[in-house]
PDB file of N, CA and C in Angstrom:
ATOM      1  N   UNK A   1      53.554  28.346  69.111  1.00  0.00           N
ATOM      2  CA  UNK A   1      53.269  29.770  69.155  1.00  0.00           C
ATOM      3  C   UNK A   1      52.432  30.070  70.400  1.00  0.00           C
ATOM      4  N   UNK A   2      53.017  31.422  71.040  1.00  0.00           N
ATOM      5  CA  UNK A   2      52.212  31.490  72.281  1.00  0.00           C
ATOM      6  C   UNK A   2      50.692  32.194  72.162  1.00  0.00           C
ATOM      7  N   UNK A   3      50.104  31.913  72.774  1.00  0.00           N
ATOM      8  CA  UNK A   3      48.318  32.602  72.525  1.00  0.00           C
ATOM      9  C   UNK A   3      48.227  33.761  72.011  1.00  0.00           C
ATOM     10  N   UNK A   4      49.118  34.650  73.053  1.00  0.00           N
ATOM     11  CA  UNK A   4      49.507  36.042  73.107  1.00  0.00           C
ATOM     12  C   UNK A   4      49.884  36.580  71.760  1.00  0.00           C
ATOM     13  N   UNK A   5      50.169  35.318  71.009  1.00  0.00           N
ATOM     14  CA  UNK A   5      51.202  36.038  69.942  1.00  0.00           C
ATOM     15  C   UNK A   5      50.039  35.614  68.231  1.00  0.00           C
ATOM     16  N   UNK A   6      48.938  34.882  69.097  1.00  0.00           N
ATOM     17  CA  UNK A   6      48.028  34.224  67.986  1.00  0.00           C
ATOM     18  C   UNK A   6      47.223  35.564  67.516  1.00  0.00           C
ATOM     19  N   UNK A   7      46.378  36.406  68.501  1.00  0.00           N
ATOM     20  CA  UNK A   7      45.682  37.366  68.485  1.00  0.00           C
ATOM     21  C   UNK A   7      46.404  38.354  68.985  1.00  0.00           C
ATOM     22  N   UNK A   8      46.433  39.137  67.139  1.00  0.00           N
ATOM     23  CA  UNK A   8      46.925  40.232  67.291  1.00  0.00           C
ATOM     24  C   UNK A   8      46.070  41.815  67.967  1.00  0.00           C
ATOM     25  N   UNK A   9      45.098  41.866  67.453  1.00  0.00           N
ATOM     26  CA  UNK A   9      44.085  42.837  68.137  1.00  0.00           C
ATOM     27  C   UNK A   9      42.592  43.113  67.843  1.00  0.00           C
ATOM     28  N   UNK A  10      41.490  43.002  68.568  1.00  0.00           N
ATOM     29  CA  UNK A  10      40.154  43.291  68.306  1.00  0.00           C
ATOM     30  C   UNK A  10      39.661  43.841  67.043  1.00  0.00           C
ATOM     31  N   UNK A  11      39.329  43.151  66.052  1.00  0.00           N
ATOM     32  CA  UNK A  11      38.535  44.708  64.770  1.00  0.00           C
ATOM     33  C   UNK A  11      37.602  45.396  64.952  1.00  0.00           C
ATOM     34  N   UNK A  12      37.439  46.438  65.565  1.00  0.00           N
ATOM     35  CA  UNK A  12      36.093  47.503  66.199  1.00  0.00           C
ATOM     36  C   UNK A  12      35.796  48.278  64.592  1.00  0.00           C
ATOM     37  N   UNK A  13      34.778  47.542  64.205  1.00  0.00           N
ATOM     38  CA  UNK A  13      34.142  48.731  63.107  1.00  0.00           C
ATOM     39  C   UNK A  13      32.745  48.361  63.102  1.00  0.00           C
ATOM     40  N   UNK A  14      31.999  49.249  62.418  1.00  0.00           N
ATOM     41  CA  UNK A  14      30.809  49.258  62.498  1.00  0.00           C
ATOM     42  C   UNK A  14      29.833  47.853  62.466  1.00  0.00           C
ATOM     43  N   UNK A  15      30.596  47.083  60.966  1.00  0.00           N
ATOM     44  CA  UNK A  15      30.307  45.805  61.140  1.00  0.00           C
ATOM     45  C   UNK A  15      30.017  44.759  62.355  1.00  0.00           C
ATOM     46  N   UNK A  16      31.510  45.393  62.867  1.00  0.00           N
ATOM     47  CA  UNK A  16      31.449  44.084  64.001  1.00  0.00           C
ATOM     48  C   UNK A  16      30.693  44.623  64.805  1.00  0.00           C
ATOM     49  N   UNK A  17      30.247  45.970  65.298  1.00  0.00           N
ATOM     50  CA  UNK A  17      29.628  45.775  66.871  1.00  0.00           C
ATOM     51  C   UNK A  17      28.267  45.514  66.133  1.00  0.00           C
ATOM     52  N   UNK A  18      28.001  45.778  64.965  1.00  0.00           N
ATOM     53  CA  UNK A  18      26.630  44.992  64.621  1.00  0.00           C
ATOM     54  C   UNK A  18      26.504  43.313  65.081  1.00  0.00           C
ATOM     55  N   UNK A  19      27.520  43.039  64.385  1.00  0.00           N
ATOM     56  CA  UNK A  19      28.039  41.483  64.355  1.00  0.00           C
ATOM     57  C   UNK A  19      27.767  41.034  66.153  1.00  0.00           C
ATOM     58  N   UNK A  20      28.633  42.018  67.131  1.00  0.00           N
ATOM     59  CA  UNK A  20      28.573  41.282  68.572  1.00  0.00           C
ATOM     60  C   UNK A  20      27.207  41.449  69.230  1.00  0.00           C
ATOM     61  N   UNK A  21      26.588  42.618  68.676  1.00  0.00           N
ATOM     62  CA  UNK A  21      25.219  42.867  69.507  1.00  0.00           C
ATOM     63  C   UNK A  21      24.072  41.652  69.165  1.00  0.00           C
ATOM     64  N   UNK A  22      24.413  41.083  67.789  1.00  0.00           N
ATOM     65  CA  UNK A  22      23.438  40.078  67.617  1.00  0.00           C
ATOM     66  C   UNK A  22      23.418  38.512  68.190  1.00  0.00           C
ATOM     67  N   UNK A  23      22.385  37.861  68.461  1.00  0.00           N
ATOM     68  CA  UNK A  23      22.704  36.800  68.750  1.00  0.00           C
ATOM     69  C   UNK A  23      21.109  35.650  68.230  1.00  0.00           C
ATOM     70  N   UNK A  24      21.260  34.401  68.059  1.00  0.00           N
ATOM     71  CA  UNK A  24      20.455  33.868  67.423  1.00  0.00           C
ATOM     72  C   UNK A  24      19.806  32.795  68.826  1.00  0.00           C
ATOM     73  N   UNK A  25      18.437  32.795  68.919  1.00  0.00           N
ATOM     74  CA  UNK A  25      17.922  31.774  69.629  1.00  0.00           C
ATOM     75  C   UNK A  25      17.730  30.438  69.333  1.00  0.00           C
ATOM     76  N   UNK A  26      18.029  28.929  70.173  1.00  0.00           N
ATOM     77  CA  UNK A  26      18.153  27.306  69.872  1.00  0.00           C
ATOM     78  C   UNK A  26      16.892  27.373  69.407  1.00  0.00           C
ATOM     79  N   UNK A  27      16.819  26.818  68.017  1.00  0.00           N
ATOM     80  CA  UNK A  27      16.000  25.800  67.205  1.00  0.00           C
ATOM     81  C   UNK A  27      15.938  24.555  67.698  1.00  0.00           C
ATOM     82  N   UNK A  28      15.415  23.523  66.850  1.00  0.00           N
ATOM     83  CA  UNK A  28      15.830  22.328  67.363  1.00  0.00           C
ATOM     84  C   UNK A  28      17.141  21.271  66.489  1.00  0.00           C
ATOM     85  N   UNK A  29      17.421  22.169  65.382  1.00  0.00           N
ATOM     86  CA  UNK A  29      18.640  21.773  64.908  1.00  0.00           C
ATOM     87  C   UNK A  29      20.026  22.391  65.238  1.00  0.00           C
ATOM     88  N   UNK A  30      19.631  23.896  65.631  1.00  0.00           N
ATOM     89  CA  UNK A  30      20.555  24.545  66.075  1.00  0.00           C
ATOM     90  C   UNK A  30      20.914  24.458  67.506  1.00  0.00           C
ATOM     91  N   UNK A  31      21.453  25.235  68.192  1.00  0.00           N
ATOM     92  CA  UNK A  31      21.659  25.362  69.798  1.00  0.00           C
ATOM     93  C   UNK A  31      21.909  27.223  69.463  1.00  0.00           C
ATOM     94  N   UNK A  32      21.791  27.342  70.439  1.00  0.00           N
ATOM     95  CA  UNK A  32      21.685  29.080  70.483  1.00  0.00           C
ATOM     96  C   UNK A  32      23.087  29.569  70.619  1.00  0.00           C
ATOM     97  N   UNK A  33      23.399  30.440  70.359  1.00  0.00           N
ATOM     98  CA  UNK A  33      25.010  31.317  70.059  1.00  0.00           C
ATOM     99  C   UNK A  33      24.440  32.778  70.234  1.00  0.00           C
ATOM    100  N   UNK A  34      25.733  33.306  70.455  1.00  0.00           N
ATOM    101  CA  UNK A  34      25.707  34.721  71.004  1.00  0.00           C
ATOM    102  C   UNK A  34      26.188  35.311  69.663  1.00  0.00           C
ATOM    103  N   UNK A  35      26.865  36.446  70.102  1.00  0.00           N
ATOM    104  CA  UNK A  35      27.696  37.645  68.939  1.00  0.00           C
ATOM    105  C   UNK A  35      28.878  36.854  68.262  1.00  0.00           C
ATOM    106  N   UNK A  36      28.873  37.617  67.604  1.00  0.00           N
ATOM    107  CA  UNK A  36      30.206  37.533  66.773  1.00  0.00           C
ATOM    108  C   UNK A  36      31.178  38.401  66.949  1.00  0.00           C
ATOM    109  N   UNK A  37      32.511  38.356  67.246  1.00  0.00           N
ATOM    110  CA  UNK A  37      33.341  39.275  67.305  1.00  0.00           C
ATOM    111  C   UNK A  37      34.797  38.950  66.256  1.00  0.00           C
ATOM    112  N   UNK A  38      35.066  39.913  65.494  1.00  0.00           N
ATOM    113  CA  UNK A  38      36.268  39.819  64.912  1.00  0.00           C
ATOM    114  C   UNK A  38      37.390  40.578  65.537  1.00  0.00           C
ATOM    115  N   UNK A  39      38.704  39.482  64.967  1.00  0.00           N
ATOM    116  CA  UNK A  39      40.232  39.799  65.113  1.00  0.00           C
ATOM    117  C   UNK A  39      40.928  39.894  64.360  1.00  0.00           C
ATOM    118  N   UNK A  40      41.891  40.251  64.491  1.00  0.00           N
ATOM    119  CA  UNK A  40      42.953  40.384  63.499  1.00  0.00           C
ATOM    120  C   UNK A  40      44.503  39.260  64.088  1.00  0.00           C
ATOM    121  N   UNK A  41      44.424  38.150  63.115  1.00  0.00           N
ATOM    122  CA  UNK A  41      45.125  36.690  63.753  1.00  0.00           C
ATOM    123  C   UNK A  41      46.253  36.972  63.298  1.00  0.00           C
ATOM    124  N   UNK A  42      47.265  35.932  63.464  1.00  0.00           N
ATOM    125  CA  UNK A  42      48.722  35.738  62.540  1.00  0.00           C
ATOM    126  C   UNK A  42      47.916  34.897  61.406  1.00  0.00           C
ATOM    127  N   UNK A  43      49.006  35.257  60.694  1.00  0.00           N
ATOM    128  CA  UNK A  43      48.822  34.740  59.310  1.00  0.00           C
ATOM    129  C   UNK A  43      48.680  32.905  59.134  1.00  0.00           C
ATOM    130  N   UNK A  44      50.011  32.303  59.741  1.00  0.00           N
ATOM    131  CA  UNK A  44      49.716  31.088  59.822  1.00  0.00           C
ATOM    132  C   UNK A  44      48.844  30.289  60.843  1.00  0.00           C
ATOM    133  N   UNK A  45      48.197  30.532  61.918  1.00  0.00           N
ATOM    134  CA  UNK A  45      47.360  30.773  62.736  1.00  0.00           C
ATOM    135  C   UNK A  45      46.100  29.366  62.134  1.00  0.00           C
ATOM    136  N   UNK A  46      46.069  28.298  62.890  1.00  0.00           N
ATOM    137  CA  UNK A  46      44.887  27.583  62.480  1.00  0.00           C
ATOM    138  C   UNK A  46      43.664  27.811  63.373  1.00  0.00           C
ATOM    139  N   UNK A  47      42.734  27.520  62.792  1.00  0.00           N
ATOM    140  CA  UNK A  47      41.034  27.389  63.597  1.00  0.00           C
ATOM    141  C   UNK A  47      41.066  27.145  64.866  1.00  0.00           C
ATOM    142  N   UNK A  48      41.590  25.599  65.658  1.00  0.00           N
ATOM    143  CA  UNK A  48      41.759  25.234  66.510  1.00  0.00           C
ATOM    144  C   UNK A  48      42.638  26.026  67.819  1.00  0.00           C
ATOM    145  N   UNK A  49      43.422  26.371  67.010  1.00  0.00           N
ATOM    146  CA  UNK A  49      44.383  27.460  67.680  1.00  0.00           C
ATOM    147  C   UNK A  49      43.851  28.756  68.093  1.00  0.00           C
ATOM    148  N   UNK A  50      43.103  29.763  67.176  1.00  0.00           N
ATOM    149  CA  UNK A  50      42.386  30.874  67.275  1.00  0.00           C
ATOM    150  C   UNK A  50      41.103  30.217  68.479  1.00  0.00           C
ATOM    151  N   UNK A  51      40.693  29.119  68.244  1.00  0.00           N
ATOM    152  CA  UNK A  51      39.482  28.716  69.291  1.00  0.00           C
ATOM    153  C   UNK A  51      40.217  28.831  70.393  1.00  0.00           C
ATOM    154  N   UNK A  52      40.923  27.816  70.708  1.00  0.00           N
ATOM    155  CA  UNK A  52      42.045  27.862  72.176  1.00  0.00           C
ATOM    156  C   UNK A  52      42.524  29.178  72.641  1.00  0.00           C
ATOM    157  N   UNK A  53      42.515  30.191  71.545  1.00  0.00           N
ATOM    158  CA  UNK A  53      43.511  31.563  72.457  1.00  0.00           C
ATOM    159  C   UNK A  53      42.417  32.383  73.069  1.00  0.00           C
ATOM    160  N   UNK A  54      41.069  32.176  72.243  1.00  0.00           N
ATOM    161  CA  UNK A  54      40.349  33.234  72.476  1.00  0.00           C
ATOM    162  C   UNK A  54      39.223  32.471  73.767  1.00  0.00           C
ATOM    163  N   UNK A  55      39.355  31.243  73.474  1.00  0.00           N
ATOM    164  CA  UNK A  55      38.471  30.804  75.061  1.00  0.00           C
ATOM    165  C   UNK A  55      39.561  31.122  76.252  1.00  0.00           C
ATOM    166  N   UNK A  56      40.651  31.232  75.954  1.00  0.00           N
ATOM    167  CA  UNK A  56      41.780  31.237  77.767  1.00  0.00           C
ATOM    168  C   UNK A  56      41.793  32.582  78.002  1.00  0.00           C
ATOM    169  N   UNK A  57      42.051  33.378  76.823  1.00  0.00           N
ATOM    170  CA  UNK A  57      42.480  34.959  77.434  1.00  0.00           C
ATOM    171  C   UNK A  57      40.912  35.678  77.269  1.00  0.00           C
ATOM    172  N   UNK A  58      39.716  35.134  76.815  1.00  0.00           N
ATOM    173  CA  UNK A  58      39.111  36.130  77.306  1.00  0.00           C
ATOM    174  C   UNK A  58      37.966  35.106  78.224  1.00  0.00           C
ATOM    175  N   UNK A  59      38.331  34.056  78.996  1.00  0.00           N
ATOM    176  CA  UNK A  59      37.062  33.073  79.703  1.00  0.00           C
ATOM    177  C   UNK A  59      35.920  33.372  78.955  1.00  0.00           C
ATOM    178  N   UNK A  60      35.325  32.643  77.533  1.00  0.00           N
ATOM    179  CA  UNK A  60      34.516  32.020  76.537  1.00  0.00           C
ATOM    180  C   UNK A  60      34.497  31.328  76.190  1.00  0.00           C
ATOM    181  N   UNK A  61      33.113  30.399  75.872  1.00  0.00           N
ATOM    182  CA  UNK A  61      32.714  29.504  75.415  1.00  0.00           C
ATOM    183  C   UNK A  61      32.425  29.732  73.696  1.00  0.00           C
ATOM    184  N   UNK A  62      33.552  29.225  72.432  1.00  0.00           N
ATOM    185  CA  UNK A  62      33.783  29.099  71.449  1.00  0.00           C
ATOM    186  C   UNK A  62      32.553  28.684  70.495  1.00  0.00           C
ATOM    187  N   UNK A  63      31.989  28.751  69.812  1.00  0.00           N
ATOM    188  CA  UNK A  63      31.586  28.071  68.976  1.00  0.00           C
ATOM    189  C   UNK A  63      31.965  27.644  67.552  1.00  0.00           C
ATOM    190  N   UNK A  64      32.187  28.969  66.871  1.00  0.00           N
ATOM    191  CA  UNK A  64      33.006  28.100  65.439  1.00  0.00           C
ATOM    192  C   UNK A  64      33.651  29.328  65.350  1.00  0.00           C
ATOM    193  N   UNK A  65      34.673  28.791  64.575  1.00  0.00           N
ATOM    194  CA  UNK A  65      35.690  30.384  63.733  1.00  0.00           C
ATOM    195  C   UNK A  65      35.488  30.662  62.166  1.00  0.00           C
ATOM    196  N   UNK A  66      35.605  31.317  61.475  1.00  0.00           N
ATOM    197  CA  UNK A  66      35.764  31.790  60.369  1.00  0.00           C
ATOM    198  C   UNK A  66      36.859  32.234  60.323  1.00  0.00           C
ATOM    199  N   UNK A  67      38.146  31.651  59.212  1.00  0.00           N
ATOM    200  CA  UNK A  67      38.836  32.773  58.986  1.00  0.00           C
ATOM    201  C   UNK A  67      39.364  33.253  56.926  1.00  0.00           C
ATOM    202  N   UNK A  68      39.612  34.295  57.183  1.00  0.00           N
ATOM    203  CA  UNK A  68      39.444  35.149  55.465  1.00  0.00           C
ATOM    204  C   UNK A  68      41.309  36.043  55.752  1.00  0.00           C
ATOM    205  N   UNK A  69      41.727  35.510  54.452  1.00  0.00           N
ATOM    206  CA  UNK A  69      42.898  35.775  54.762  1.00  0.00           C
ATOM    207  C   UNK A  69      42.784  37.000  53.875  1.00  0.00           C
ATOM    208  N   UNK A  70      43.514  38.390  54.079  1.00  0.00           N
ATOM    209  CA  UNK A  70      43.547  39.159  53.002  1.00  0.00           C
ATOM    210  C   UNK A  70      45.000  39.727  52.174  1.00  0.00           C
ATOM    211  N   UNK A  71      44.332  39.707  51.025  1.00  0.00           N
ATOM    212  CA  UNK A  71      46.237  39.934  50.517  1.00  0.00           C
ATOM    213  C   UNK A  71      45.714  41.837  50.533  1.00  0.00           C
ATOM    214  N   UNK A  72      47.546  42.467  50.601  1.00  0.00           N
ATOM    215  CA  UNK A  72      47.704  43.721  50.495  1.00  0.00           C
ATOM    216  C   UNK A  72      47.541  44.074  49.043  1.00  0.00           C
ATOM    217  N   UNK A  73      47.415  45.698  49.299  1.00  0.00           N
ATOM    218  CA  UNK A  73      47.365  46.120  48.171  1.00  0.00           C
ATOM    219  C   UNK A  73      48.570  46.715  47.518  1.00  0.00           C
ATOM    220  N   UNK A  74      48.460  47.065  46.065  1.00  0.00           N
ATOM    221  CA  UNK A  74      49.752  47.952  45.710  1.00  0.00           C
ATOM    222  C   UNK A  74      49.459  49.304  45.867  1.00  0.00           C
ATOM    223  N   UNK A  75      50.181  50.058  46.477  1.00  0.00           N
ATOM    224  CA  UNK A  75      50.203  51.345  46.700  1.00  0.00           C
ATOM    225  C   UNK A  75      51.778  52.351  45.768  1.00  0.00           C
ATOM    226  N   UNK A  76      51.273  53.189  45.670  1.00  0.00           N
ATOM    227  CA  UNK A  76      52.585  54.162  45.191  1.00  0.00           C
ATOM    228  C   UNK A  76      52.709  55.219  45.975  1.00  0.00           C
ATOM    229  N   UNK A  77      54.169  55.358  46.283  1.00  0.00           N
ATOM    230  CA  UNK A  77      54.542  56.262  46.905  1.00  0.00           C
ATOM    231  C   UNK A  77      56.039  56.935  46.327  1.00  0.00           C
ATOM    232  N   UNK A  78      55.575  58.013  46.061  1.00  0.00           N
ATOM    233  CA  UNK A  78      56.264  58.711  44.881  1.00  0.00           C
ATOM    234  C   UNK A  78      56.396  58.203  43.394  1.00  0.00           C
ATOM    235  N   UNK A  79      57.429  58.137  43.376  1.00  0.00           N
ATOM    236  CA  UNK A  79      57.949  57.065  42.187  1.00  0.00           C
ATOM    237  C   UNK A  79      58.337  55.587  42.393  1.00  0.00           C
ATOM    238  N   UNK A  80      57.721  55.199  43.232  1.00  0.00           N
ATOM    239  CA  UNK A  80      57.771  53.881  43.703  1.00  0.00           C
ATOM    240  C   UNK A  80      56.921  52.908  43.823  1.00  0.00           C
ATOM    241  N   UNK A  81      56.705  52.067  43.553  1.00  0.00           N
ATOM    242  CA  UNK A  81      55.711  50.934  44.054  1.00  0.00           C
ATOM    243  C   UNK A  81      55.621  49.940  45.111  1.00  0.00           C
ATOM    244  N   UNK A  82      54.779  50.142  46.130  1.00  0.00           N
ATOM    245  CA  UNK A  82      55.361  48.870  47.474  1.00  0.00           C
ATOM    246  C   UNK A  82      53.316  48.641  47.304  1.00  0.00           C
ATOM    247  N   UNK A  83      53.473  48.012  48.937  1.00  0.00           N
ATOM    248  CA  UNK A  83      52.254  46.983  48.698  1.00  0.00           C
ATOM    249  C   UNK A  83      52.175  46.914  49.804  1.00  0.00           C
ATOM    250  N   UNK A  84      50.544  47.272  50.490  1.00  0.00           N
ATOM    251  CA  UNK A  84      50.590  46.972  52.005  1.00  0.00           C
ATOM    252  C   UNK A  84      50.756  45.676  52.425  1.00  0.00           C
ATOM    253  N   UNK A  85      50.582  45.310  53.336  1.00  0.00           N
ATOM    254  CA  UNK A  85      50.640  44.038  54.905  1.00  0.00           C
ATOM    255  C   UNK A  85      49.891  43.356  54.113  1.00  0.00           C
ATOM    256  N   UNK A  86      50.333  41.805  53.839  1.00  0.00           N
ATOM    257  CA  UNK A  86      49.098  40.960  53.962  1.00  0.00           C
ATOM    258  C   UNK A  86      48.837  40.716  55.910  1.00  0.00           C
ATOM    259  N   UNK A  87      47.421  40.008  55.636  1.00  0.00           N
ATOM    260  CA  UNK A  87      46.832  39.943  56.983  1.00  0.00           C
ATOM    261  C   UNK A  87      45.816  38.984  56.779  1.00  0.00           C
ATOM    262  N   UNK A  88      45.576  38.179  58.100  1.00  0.00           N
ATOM    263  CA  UNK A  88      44.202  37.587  58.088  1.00  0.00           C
ATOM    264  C   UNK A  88      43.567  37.910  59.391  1.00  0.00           C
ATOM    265  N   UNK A  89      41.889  37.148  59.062  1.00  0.00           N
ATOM    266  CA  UNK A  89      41.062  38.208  59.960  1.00  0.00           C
ATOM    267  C   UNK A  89      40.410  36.332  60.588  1.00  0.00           C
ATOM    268  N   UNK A  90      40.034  36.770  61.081  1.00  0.00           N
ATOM    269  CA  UNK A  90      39.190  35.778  61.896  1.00  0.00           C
ATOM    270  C   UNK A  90      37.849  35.955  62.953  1.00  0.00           C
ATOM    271  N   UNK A  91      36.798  35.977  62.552  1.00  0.00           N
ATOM    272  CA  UNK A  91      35.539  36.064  62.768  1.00  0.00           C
ATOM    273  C   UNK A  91      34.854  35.083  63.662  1.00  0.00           C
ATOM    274  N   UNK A  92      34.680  34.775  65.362  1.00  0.00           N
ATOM    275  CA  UNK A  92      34.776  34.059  66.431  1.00  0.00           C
ATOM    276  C   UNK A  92      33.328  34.219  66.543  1.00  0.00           C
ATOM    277  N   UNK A  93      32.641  33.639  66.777  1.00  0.00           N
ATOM    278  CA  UNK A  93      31.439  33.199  67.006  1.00  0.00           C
ATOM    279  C   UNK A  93      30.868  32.403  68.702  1.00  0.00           C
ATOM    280  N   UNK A  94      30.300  33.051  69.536  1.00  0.00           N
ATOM    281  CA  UNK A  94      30.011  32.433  70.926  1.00  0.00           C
ATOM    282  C   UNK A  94      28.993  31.765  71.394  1.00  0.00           C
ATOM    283  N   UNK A  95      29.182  31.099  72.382  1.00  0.00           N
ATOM    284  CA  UNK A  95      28.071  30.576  73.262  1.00  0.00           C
ATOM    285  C   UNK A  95      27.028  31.508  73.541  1.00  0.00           C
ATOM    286  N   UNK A  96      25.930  31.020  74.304  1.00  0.00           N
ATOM    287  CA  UNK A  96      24.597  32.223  74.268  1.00  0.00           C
ATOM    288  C   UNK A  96      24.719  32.579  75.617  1.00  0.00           C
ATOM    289  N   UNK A  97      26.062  32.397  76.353  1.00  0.00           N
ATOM    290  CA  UNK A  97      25.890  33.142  77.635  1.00  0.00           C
ATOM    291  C   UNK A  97      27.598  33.720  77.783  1.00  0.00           C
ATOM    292  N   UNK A  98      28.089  33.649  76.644  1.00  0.00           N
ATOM    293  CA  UNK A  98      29.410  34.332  76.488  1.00  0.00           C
ATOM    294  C   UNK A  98      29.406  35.376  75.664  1.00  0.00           C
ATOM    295  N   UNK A  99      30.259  36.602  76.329  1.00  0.00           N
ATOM    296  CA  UNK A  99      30.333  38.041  75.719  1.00  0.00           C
ATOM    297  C   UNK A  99      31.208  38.655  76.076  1.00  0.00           C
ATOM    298  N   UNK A 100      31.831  39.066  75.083  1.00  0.00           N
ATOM    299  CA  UNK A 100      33.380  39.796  75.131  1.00  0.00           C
ATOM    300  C   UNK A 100      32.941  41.216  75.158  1.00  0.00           C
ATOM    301  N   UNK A 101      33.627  42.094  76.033  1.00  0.00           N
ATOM    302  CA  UNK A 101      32.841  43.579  76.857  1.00  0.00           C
ATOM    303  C   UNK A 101      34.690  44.237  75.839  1.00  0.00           C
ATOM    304  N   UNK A 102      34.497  43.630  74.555  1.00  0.00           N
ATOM    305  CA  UNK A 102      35.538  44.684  73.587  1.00  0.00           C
ATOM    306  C   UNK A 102      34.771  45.851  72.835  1.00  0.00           C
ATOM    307  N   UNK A 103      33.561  46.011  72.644  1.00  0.00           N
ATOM    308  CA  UNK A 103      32.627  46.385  71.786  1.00  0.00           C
ATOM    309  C   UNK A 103      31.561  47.047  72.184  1.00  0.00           C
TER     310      UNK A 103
END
């Protein structure tokens, strides 16, 4: 699968630009990390993979991923029953001198 096709698009909500503006200073167990920024991935999409797309297309230094898959909901429309998109999200975590200017 090509990178391009791993990350589908930025999640801009309130959460996240909370999430990117923060960043935590090195302890001595920790090492220091920047923001957090969420995406919206492919579904089959592994960790390693989401790390690799998002260090080439946006030049960042990775630190860990999170990802939370979500199932759709049932919706009605008319007399009908359908069910939105499943989707998963993936929550990217950075180096303390890497910052994605999405947010």
């Amino acid at each position: 699968m090509d990178i391009y096709h791993i990350i589908k698009r930025p999640l801009v909500t309130e959460k996240g630009t909370h999430q990117s503006a923060g960043h935590y200073d090195a302890t001595k167990s920790k090492k220091a990390r920047g923001g957090s920024f969420a995406f919206e991935v492919h579904p089959t999409a592994s960790k390693p993979a989401i790390k690799q797309a998002i260090e080439k297309i946006y030049n960042v230094k990775v630190l860990s991923v999170r990802t939370a898959n979500h199932v759709g909901k049932a919706r009605r429309h008319k007399f009908k029953m359908g069910k939105t998109a499943d989707w998963k999200k993936a929550v990217v975590t950075l180096d303390q001198g890497s910052h994605i200017d999405l947010f």
